[in-house]
Protein backbone atom coordinates (compact mmCIF):
# COMPACT_ATOMS: atom_id res chain seq x y z
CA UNK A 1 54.14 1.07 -33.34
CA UNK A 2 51.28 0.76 -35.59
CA UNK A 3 49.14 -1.24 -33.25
CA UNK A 4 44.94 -0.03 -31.85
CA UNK A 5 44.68 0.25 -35.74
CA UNK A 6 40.57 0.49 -35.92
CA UNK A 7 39.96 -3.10 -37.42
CA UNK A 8 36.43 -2.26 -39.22
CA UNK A 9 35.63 -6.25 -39.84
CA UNK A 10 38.80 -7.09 -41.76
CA UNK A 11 38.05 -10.38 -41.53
CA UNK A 12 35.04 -10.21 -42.62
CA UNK A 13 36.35 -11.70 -46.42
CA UNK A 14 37.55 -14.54 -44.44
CA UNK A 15 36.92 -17.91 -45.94
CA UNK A 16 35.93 -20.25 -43.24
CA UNK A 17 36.69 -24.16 -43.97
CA UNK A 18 35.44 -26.11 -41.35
CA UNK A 19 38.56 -27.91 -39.64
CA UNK A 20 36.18 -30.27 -38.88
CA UNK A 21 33.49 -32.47 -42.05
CA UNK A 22 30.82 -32.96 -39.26
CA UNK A 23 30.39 -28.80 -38.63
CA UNK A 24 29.01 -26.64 -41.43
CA UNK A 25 28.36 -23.12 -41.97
CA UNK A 26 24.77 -22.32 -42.37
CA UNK A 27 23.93 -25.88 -40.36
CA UNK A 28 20.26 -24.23 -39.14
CA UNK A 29 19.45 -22.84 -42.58
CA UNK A 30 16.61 -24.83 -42.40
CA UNK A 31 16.12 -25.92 -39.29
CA UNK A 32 16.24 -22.97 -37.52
CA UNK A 33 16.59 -19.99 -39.97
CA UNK A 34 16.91 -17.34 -36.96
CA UNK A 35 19.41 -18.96 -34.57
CA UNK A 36 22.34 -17.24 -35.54
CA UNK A 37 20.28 -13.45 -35.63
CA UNK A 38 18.71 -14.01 -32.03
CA UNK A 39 21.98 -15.31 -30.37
CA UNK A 40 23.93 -11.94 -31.98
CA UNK A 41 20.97 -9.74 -30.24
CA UNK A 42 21.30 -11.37 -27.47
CA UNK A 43 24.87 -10.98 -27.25
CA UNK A 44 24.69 -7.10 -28.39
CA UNK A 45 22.78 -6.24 -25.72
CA UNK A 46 24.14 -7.82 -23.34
CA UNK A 47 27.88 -6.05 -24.12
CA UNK A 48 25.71 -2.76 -24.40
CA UNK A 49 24.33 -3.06 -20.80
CA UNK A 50 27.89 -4.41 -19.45
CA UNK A 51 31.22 -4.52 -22.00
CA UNK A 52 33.17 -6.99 -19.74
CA UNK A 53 30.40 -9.21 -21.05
CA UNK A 54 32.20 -9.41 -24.26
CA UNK A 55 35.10 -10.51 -22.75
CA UNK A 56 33.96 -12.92 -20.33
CA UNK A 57 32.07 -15.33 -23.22
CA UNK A 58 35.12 -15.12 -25.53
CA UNK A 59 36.86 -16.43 -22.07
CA UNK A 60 34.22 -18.68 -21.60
CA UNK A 61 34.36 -20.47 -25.22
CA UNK A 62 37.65 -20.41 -24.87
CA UNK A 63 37.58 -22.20 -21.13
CA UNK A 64 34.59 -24.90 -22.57
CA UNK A 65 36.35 -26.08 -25.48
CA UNK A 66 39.74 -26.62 -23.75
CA UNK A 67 38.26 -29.68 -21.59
CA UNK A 68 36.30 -32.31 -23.63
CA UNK A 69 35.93 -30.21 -26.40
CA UNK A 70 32.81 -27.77 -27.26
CA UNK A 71 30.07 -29.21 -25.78
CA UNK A 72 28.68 -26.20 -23.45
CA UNK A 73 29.84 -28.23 -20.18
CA UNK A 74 31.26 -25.46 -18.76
CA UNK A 75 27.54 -24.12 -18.49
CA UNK A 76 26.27 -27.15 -16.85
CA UNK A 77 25.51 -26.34 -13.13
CA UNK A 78 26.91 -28.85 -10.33
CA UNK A 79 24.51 -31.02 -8.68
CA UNK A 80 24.42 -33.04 -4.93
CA UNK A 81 27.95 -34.72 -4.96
CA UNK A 82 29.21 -33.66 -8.30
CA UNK A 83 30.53 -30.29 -8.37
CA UNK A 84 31.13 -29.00 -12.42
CA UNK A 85 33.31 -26.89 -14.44
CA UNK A 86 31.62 -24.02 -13.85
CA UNK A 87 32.29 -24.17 -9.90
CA UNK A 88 36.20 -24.96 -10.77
CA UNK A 89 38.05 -21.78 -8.94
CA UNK A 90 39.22 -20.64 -12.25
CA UNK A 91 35.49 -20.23 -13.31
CA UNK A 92 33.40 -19.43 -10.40
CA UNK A 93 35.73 -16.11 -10.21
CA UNK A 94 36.14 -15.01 -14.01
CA UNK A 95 33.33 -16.70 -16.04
CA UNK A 96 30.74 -13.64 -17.07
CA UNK A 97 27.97 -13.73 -19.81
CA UNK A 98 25.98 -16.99 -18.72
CA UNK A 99 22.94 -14.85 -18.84
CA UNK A 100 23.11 -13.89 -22.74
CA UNK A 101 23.77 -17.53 -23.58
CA UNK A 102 20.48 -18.41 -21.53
CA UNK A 103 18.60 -15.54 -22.71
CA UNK A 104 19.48 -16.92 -26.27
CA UNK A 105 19.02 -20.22 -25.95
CA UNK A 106 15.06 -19.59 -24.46
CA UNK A 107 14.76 -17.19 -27.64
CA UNK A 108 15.69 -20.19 -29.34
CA UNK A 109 13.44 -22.92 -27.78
CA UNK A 110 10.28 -20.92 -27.88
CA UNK A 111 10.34 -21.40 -31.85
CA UNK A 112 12.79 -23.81 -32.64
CA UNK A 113 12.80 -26.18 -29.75
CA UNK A 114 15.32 -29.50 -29.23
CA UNK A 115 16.98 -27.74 -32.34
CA UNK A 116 19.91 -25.46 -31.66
CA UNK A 117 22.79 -26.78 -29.16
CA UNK A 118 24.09 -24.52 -26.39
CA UNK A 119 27.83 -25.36 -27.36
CA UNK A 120 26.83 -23.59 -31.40
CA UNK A 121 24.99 -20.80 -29.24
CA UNK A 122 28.47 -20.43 -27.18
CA UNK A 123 30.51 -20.78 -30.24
CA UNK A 124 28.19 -18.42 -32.11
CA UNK A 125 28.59 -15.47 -29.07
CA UNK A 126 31.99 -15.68 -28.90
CA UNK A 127 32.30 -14.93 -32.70
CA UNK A 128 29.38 -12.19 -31.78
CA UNK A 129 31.75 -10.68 -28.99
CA UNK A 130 34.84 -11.05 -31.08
CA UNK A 131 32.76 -8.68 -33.94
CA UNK A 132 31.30 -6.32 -30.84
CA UNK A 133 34.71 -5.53 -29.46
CA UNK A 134 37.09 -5.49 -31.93
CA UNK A 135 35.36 -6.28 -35.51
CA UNK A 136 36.01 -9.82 -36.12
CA UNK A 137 34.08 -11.20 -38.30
CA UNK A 138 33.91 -14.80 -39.31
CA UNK A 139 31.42 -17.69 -40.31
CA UNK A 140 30.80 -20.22 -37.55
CA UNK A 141 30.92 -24.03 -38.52
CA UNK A 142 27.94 -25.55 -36.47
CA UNK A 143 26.41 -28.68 -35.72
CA UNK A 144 28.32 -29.92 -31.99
CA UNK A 145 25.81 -31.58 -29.61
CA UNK A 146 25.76 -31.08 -26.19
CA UNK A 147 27.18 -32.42 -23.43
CA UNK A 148 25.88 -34.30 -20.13
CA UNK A 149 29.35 -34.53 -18.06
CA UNK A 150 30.85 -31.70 -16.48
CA UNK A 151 33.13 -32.66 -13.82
CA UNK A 152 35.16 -29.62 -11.94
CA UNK A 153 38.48 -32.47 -11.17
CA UNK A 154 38.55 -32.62 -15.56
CA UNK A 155 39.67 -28.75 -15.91
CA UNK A 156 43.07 -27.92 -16.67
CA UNK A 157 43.66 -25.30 -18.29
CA UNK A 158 46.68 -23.05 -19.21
CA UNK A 159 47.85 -21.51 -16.07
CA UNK A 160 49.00 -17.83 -16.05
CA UNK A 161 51.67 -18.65 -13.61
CA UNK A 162 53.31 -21.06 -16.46
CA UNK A 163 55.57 -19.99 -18.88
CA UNK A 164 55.35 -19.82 -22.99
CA UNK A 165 56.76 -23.14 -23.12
CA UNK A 166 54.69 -24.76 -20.82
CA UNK A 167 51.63 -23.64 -22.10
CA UNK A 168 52.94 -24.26 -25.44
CA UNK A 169 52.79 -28.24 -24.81
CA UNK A 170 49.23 -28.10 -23.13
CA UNK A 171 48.24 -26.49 -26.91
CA UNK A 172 49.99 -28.92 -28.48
CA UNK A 173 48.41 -31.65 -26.86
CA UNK A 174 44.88 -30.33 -27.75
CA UNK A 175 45.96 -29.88 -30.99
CA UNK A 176 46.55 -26.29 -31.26
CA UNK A 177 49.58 -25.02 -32.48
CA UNK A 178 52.21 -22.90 -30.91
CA UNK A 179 51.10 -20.00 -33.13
CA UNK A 180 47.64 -20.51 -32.19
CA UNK A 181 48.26 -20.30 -28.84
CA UNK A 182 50.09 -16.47 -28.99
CA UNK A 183 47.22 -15.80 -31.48
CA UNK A 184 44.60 -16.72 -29.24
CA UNK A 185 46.51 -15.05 -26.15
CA UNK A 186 45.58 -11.92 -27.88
CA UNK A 187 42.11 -12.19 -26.19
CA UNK A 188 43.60 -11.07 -23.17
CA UNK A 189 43.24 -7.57 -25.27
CA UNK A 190 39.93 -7.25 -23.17
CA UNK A 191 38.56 -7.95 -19.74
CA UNK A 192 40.01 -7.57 -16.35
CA UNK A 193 42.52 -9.63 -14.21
CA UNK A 194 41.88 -10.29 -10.33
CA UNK A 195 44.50 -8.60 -7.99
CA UNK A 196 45.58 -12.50 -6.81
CA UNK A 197 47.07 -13.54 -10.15
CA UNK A 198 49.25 -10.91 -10.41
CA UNK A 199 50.03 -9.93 -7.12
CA UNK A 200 53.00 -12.42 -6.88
CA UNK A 201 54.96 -10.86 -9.76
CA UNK A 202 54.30 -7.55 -7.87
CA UNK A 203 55.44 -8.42 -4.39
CA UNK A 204 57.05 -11.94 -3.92
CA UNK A 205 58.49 -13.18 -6.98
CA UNK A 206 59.68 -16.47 -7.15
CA UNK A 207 59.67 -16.01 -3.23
CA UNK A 208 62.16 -13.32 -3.40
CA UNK A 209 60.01 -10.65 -1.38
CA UNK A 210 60.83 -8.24 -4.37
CA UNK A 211 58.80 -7.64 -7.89
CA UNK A 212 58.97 -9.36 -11.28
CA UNK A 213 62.06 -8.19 -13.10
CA UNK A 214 60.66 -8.38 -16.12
CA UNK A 215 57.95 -6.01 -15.42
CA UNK A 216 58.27 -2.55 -16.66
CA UNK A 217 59.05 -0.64 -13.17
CA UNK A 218 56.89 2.42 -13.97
CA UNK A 219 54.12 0.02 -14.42
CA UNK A 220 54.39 -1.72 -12.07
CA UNK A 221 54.45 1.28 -9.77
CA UNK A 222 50.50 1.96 -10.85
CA UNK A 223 49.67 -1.65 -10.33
CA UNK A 224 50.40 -1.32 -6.68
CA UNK A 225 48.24 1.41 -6.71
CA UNK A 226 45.45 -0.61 -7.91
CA UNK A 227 46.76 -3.79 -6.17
CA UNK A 228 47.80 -3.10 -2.69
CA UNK A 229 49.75 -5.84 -0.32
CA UNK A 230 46.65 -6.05 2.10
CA UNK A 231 44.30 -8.77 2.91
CA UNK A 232 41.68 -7.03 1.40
CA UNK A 233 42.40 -7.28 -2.80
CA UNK A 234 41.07 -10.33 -3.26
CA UNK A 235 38.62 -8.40 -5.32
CA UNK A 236 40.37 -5.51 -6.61
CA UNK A 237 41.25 -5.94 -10.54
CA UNK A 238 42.99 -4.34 -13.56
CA UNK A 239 42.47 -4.01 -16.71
CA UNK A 240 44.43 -7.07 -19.11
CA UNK A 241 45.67 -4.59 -21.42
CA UNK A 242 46.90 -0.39 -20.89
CA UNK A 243 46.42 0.91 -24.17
CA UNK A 244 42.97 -0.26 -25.30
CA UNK A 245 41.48 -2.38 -22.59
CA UNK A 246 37.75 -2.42 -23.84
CA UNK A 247 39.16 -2.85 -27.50
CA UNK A 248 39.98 -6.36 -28.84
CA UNK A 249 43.25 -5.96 -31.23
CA UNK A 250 46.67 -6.24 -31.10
CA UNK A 251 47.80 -3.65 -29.00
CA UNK A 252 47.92 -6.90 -25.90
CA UNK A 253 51.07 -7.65 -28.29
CA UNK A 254 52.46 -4.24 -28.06
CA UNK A 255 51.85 -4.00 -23.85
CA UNK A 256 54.42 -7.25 -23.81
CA UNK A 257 56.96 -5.22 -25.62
CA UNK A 258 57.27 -2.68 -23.09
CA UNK A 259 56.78 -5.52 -20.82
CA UNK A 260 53.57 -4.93 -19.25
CA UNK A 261 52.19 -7.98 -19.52
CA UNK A 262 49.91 -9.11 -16.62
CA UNK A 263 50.36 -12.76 -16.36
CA UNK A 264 53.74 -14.76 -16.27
CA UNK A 265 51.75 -16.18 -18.86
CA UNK A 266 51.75 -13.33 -21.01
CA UNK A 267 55.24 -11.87 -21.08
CA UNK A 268 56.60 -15.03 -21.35
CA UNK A 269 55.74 -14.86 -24.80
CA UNK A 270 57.96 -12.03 -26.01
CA UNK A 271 60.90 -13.18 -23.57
CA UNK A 272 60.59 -17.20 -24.92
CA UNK A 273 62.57 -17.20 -27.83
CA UNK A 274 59.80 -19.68 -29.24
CA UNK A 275 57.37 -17.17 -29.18
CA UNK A 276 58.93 -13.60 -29.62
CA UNK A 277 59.01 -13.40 -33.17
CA UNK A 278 55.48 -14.24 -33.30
CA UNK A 279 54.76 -11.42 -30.89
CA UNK A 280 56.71 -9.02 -32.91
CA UNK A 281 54.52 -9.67 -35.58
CA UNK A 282 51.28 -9.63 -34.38
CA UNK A 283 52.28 -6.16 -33.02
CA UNK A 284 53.05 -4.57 -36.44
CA UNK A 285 50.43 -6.09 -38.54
CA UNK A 286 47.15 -6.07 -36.73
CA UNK A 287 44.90 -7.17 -39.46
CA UNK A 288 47.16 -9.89 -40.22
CA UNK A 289 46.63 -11.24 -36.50
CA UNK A 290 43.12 -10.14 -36.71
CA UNK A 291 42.52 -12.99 -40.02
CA UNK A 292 44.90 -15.16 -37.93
CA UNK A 293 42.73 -15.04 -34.42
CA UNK A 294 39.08 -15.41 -36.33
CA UNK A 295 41.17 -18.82 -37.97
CA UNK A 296 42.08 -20.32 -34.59
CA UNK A 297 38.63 -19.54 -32.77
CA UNK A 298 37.27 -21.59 -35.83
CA UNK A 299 39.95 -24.28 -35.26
CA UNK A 300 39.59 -24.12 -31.37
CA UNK A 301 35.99 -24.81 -32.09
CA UNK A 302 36.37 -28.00 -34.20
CA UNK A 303 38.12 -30.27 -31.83
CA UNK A 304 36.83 -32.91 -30.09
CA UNK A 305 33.44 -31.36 -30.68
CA UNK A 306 30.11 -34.33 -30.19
CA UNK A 307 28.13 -34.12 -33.70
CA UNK A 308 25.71 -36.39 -35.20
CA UNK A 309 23.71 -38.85 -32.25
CA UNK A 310 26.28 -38.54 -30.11
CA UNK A 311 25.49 -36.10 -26.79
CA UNK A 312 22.01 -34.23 -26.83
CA UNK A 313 20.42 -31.21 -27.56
CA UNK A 314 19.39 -29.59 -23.85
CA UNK A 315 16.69 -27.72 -22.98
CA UNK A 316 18.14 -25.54 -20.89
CA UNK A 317 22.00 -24.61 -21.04
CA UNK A 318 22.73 -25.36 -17.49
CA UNK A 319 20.91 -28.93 -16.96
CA UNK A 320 21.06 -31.93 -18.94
CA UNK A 321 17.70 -33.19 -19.94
């Protein structure tokens, strides 16, 4: 199966219209010429001195824009009595890369200050990590404002323990389609999953005491290996994808195909008969998913985003002003 395929930035031709009138490519052109050059240093150096970096601000784009849109809440820190995104479970254990995005951003300040927005500096190292790890390439539509709520009860957010169809409707809803969703799923190409969300498909299925049936047994021999039924996992972790898990391409696609999937999440998309097709294909033409993934994380971007006087322009990422 012709999947790993080296991508060398086919997507860089791709055309980006913003889904959105109020975000433009090019936004800081004159405002701040250098935004867009310090945030991709920033990010570079940060995936050279740890890859899972890479991964974890994709994730954390990804995990911002899904509750009240782009607006860099998820890097807004709680305060007395009102505990934020970015203390929600599902982000205290995964989100990694806060550091670039505040390197950045004070890179930023010190000669373009009250200027750039920490949601376009997220938005921008995501594309930057998508180009790192698997040679993405696309132009970034900017101009979102930042936001001053963050409020931990507000995230909810695809679960990996929910099937295609489920998680189909929680797209839908944000106004992502179904094919954006199995597109964007390819992310899980990189980065690491925690022992705890998969350990129920390895030992206790549906409460049956026994393993996932839809998990390739020879696989799921070596994730016991690396996941063992003790008390003492909570910490252990795999890598998301077998065949090229520091790589960000299609080859997640191929991995549900032989069922090896991590997440209920995941193989549910080639056993949904929604959703199979769609995996089929991603896992044959690469560059094809490639153009299609660099089209969503624009799209993803462009909804429900603050622009114009609405929100603010912070400081510092993780405090409102």
């Amino acid at each position: 199966m012709p999947c790993c395929i080296i991508l060398l930035l086919l997507c860089s031709f791709f055309t980006t219209v913003s889904p959105n009138p109020a975000l433009n490519v090019g936004f800081y052109g004159s405002s701040c010429p250098l935004a867009e050059v310090i945030v991709r240093k920033a990010v570079n150096q940060a995936i050279f001195q740890n890859p899972g970096i890479g991964a974890g601000l994709i994730r954390m784009y990804f995990h911002d824009c899904f509750v009240r849109g782009c607006d860099a809440s998820i890097l807004l820190e709680s305060t007395p009595g009102r505990p934020s995104e970015r203390d929600h479970p599902v982000n205290k254990r995964s989100m990694r890369g806060f550091e670039a995005i505040n390197e950045a951003k004070s890179a930023i300040e010190a000669i373009c200050p009250n200027t750039v927005s920490c949601a376009d500096i997220l938005a921008f190292a995501a594309r930057d990590s998508s180009s790192r790890l698997g040679g993405i390439t696309y132009a970034v539509p900017a101009g979102r404002r930042d936001g001053t709520i963050s409020n931990l009860n507000e995230v909810n957010l695809p679960s990996p323990f929910s099937t295609a169809d489920q998680n189909a409707q929680i797209f839908n809803q944000k106004g992502l389609t179904t094919e954006e969703m199995v597109t964007l799923s390819g992310a899980h190409s990189v980065g690491i999953a925690h022992c705890t969300a998969i350990s129920n498909r390895l030992y206790n299925y549906n409460n049956t005491h026994d393993q996932d049936p839809s998990l390739d047994p020879q696989f799921a021999a070596f994730l016991k290996t690396k996941c063992p039924l003790t008390s003492s996992n909570n910490d252990s972790s795999v890598g998301l994808d077998s065949i090229s898990p520091s790589r960000l391409d299609n080859c997640y696609y191929a991995d549900l195909m032989k069922h090896r999937g991590l997440f209920t999440s995941d193989q549910t998309l080639f056993s949904s008969p929604l959703t199979q097709k769609m995996v089929i294909d991603n896992a044959w033409y690469g560059s094809t998913w490639a153009a299609k993934f660099a089209k969503a994380m624009v799209h993803l971007g462009s909804i429900d985003v603050l622009t114009g006087e609405q929100g603010e322009i912070r400081r510092q990422c993780s405090l409102v002003n």
